[in-house]
N, C-alpha and C. Protein backbone atom coordinates (compact mmCIF):
# COMPACT_ATOMS: atom_id res chain seq x y z
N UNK A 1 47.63 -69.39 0.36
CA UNK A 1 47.60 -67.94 0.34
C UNK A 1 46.62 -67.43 1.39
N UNK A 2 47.10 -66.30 2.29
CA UNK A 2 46.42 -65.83 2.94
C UNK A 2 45.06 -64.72 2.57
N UNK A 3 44.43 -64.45 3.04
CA UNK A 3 44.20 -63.23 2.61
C UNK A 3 43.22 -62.48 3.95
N UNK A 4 43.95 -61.13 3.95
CA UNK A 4 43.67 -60.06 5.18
C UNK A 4 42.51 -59.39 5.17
N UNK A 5 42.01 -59.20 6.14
CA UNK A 5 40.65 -58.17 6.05
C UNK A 5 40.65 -57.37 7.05
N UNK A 6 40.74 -55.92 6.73
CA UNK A 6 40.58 -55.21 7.86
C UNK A 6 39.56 -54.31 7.72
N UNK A 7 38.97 -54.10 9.50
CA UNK A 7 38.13 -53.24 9.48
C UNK A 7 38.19 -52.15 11.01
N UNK A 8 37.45 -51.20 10.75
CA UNK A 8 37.10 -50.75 12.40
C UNK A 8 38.13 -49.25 11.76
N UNK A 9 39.00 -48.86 11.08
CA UNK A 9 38.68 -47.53 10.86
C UNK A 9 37.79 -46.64 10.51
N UNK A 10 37.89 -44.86 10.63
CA UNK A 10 37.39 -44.54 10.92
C UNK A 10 37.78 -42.62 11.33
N UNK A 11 36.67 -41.86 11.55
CA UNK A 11 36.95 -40.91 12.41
C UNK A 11 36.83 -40.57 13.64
N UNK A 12 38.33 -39.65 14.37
CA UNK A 12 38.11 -39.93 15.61
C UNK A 12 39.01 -38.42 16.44
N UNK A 13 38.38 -37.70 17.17
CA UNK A 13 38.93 -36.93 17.99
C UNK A 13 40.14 -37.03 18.44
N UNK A 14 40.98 -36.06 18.78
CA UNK A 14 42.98 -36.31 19.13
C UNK A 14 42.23 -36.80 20.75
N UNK A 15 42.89 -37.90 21.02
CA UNK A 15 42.52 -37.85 22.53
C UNK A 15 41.26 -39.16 22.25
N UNK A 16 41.20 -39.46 21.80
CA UNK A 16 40.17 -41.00 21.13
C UNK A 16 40.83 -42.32 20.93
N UNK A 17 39.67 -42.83 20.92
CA UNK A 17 40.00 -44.03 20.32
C UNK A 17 39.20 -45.33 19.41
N UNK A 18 40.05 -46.42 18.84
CA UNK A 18 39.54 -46.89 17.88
C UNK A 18 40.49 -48.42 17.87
N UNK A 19 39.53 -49.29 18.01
CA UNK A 19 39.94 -51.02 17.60
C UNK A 19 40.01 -51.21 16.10
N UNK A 20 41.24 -51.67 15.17
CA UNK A 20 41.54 -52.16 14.34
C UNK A 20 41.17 -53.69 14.31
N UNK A 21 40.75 -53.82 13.55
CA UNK A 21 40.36 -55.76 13.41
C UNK A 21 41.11 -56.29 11.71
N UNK A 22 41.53 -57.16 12.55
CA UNK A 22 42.50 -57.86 11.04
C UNK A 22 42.12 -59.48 10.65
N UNK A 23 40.84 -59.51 9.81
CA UNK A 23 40.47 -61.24 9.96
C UNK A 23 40.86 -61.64 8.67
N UNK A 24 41.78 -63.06 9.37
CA UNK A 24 42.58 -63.83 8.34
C UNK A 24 41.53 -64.97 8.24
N UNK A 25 41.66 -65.59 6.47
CA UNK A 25 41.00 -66.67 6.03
C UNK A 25 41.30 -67.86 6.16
N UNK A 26 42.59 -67.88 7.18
CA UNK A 26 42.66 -69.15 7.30
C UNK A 26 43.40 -69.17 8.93
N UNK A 27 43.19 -70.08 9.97
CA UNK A 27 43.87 -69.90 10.76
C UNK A 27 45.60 -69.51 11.11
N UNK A 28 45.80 -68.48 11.95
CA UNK A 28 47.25 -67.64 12.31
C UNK A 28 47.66 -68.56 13.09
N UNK A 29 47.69 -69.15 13.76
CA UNK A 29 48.15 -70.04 14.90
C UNK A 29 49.61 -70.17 14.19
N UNK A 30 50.10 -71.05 12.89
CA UNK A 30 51.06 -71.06 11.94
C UNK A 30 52.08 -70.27 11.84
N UNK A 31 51.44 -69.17 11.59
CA UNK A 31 52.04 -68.03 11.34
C UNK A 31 53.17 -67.46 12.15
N UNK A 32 53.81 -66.81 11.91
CA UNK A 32 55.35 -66.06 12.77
C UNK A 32 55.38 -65.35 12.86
N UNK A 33 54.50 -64.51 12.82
CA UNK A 33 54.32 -62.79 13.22
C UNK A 33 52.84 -62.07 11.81
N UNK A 34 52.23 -61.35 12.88
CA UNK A 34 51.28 -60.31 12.58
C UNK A 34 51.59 -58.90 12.78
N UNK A 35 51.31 -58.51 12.09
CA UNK A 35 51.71 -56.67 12.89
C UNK A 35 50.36 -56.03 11.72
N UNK A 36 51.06 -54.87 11.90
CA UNK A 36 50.29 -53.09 11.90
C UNK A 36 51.37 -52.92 11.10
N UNK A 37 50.90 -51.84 9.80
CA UNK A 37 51.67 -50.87 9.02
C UNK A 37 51.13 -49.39 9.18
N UNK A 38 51.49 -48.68 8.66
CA UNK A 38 50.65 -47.58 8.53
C UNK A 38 51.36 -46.89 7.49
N UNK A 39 50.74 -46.17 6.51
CA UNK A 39 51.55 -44.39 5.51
C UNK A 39 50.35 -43.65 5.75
N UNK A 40 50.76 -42.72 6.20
CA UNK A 40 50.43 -41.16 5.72
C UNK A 40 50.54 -40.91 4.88
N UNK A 41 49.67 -39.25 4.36
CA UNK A 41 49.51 -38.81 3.20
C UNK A 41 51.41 -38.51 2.94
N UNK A 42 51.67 -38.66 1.76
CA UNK A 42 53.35 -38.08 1.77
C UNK A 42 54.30 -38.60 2.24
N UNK A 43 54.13 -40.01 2.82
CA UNK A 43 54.90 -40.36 3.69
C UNK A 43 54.91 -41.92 3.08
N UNK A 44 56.31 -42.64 3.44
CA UNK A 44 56.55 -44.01 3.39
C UNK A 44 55.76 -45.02 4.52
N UNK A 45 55.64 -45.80 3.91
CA UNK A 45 54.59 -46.85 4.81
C UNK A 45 55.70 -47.22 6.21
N UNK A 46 55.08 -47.22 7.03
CA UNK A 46 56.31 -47.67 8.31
C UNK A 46 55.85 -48.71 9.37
N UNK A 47 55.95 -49.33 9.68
CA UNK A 47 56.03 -50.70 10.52
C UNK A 47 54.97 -49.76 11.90
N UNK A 48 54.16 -50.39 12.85
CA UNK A 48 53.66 -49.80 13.80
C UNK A 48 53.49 -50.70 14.98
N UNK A 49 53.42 -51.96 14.34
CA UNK A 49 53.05 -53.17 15.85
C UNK A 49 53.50 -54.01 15.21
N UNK A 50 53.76 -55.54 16.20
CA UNK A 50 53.66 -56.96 15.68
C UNK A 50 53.62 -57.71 16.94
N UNK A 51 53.14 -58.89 16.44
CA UNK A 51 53.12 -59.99 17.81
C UNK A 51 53.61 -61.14 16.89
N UNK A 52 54.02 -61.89 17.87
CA UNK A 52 54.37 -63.06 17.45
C UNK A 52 54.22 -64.46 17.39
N UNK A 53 53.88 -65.32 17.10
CA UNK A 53 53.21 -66.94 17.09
C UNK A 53 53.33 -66.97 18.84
N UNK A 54 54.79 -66.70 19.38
CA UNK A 54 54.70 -67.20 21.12
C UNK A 54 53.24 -66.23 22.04
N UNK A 55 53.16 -65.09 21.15
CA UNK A 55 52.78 -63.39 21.74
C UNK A 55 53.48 -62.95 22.29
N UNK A 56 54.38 -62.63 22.14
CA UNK A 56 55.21 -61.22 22.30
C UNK A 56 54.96 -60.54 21.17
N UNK A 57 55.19 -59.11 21.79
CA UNK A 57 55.06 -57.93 20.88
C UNK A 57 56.04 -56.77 21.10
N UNK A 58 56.00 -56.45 19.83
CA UNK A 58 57.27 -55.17 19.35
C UNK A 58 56.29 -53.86 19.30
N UNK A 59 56.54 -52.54 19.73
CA UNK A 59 55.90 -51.36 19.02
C UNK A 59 56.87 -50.55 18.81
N UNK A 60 56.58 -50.09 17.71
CA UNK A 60 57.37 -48.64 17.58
C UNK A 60 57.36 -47.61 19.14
N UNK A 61 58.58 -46.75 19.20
CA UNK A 61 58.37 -45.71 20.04
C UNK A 61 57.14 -44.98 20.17
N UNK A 62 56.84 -44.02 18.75
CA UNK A 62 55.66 -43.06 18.83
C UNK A 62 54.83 -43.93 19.45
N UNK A 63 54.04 -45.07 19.36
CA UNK A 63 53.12 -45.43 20.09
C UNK A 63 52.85 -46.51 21.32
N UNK A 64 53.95 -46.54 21.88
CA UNK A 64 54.25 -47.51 22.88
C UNK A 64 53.37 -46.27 24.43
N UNK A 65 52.86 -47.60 25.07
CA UNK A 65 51.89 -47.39 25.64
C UNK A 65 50.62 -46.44 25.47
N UNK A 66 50.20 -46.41 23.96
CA UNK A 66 49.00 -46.22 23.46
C UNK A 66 47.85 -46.97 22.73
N UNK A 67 49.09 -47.92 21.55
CA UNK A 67 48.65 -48.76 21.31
C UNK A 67 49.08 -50.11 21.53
N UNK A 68 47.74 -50.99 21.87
CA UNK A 68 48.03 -52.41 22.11
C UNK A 68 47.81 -53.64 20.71
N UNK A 69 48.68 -54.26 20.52
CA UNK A 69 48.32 -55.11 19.47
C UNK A 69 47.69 -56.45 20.25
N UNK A 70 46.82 -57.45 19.65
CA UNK A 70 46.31 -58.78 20.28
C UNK A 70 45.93 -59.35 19.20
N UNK A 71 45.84 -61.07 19.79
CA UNK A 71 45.39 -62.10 18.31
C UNK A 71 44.51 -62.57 19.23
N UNK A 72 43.67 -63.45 18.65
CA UNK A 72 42.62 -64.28 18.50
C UNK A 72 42.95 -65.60 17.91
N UNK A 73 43.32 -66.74 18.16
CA UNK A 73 43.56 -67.43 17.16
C UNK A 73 42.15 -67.70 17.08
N UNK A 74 41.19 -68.48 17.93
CA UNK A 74 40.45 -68.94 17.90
C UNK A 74 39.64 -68.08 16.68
N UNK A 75 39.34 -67.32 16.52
CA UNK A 75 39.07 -66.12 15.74
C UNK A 75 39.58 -65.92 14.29
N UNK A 76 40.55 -66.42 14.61
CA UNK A 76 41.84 -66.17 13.19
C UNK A 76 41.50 -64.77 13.08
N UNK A 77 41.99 -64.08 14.11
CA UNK A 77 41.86 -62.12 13.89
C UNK A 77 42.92 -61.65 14.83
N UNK A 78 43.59 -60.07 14.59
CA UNK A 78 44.65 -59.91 15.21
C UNK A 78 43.99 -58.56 15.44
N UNK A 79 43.83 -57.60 16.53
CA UNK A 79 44.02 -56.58 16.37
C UNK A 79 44.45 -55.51 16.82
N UNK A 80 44.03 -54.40 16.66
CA UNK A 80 44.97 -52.79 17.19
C UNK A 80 43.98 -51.76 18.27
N UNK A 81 44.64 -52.36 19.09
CA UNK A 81 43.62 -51.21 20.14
C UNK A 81 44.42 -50.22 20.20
N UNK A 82 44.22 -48.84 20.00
CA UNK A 82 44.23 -47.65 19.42
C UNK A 82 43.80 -46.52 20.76
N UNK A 83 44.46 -46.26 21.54
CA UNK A 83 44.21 -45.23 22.68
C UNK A 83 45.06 -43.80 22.69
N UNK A 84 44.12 -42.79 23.09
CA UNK A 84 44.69 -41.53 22.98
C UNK A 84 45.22 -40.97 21.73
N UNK A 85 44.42 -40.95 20.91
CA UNK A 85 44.74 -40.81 19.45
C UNK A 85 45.24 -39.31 19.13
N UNK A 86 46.33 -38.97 18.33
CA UNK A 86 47.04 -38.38 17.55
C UNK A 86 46.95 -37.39 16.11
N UNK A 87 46.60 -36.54 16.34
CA UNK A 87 46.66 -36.31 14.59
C UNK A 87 47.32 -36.53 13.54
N UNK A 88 48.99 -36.78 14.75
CA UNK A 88 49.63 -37.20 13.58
C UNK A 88 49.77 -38.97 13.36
N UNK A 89 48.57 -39.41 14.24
CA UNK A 89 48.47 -41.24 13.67
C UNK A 89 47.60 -41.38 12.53
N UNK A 90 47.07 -40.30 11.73
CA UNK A 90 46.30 -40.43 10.66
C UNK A 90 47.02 -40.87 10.32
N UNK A 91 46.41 -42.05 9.04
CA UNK A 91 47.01 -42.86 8.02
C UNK A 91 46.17 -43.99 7.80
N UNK A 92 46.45 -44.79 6.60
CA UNK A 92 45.73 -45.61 6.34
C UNK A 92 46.55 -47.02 7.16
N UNK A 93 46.14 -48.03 7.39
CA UNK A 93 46.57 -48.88 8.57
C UNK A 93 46.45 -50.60 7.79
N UNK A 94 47.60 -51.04 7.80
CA UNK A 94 47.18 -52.05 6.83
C UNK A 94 47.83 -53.58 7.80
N UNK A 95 47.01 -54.51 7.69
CA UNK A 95 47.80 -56.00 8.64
C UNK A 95 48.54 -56.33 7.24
N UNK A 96 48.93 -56.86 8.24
CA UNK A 96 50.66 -57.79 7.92
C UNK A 96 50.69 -59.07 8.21
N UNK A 97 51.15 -59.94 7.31
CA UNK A 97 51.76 -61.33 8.07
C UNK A 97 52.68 -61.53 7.07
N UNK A 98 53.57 -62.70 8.00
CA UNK A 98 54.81 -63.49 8.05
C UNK A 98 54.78 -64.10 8.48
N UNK A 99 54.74 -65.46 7.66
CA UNK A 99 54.61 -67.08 7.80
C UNK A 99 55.89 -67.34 8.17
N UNK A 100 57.33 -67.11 8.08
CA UNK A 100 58.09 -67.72 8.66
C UNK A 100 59.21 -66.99 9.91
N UNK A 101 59.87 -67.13 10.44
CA UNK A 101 60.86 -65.83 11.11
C UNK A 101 61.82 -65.79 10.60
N UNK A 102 62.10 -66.39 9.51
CA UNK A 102 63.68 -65.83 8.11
C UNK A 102 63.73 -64.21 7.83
N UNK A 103 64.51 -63.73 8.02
CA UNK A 103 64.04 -62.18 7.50
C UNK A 103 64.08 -61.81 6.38
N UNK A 104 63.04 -60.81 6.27
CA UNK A 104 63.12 -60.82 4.60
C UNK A 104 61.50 -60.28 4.51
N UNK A 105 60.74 -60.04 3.19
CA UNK A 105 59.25 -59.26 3.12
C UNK A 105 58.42 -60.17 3.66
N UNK A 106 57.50 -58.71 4.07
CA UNK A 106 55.60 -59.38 4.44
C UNK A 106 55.40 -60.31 3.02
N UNK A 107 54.69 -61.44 3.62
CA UNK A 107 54.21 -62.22 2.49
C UNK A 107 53.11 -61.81 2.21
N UNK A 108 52.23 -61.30 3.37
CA UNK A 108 50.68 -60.82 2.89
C UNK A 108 50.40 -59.20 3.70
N UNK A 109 49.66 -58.83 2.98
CA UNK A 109 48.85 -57.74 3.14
C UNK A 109 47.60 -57.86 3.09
N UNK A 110 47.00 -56.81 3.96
CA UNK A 110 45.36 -56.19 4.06
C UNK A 110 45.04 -55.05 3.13
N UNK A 111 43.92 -54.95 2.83
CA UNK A 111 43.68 -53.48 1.92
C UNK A 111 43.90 -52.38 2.22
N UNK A 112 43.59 -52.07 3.51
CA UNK A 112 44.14 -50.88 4.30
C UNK A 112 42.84 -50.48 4.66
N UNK A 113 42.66 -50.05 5.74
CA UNK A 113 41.72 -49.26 6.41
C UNK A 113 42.02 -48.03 6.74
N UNK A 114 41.38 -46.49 6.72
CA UNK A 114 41.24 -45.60 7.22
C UNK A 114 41.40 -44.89 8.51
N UNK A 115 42.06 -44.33 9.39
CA UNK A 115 42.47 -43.74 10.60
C UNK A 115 42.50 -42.36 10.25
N UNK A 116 41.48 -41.50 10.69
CA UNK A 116 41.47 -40.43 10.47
C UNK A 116 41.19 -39.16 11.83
N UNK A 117 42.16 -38.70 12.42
CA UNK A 117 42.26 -38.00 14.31
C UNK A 117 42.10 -36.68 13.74
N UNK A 118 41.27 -36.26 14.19
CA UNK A 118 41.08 -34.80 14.12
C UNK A 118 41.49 -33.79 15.16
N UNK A 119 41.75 -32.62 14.85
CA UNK A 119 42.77 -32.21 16.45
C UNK A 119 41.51 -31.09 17.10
């Protein structure tokens, strides 16, 4: 069993920015993909980044060329560099993994961290 830790949210001006850190308890190297979630207040949780065991990475539209996702294996940490921030990227921000590439649910989750853009 994995288990996620995130940190580095926070408050932050529209036009800011902010590093997400996602440290796993056991080495990712294994693993088949990391990503980014995010919900808003009112809103369904929605997919935001991922990379993958090779590193490649997927982003959603809204934030393609703002935010960058990266791992660490050495580190066993993945995270979200966060540029030109949004009011509407508030939300709480939670890591993700997926141990295998079968499709189908995140096996693990993070607690969620805080993202809070003020306009």
């Amino acid at each position: 069993q994995v288990q996620l830790v995130e940190s580095g949210g926070g408050l932050v001006q529209a036009g800011g920015s902010l590093r997400l850190s996602c440290a796993a308890s056991e080495s990712i190297f294994g693993i088949a993909a990391m990503g980014w979630y995010r919900q808003a207040p009112g809103k369904q949780r929605e997919w935001v980044a991922s990379i993958a065991r090779g590193g490649s990475t997927n982003y959603r539209g809204s934030v393609k060329g703002r935010f960058t996702i990266s791992r660490d294996n050495a580190k066993n940490t993945v995270y979200l560099q966060m540029n030109s921030l949004k009011p509407e990227d508030t939300a709480v921000y939670y890591c993700a993994a997926k141990v295998t590439v079968v499709p189908g649910p995140i096996d693990y989750w993070g607690q969620g961290t805080q993202v809070t853009v003020s306009s």
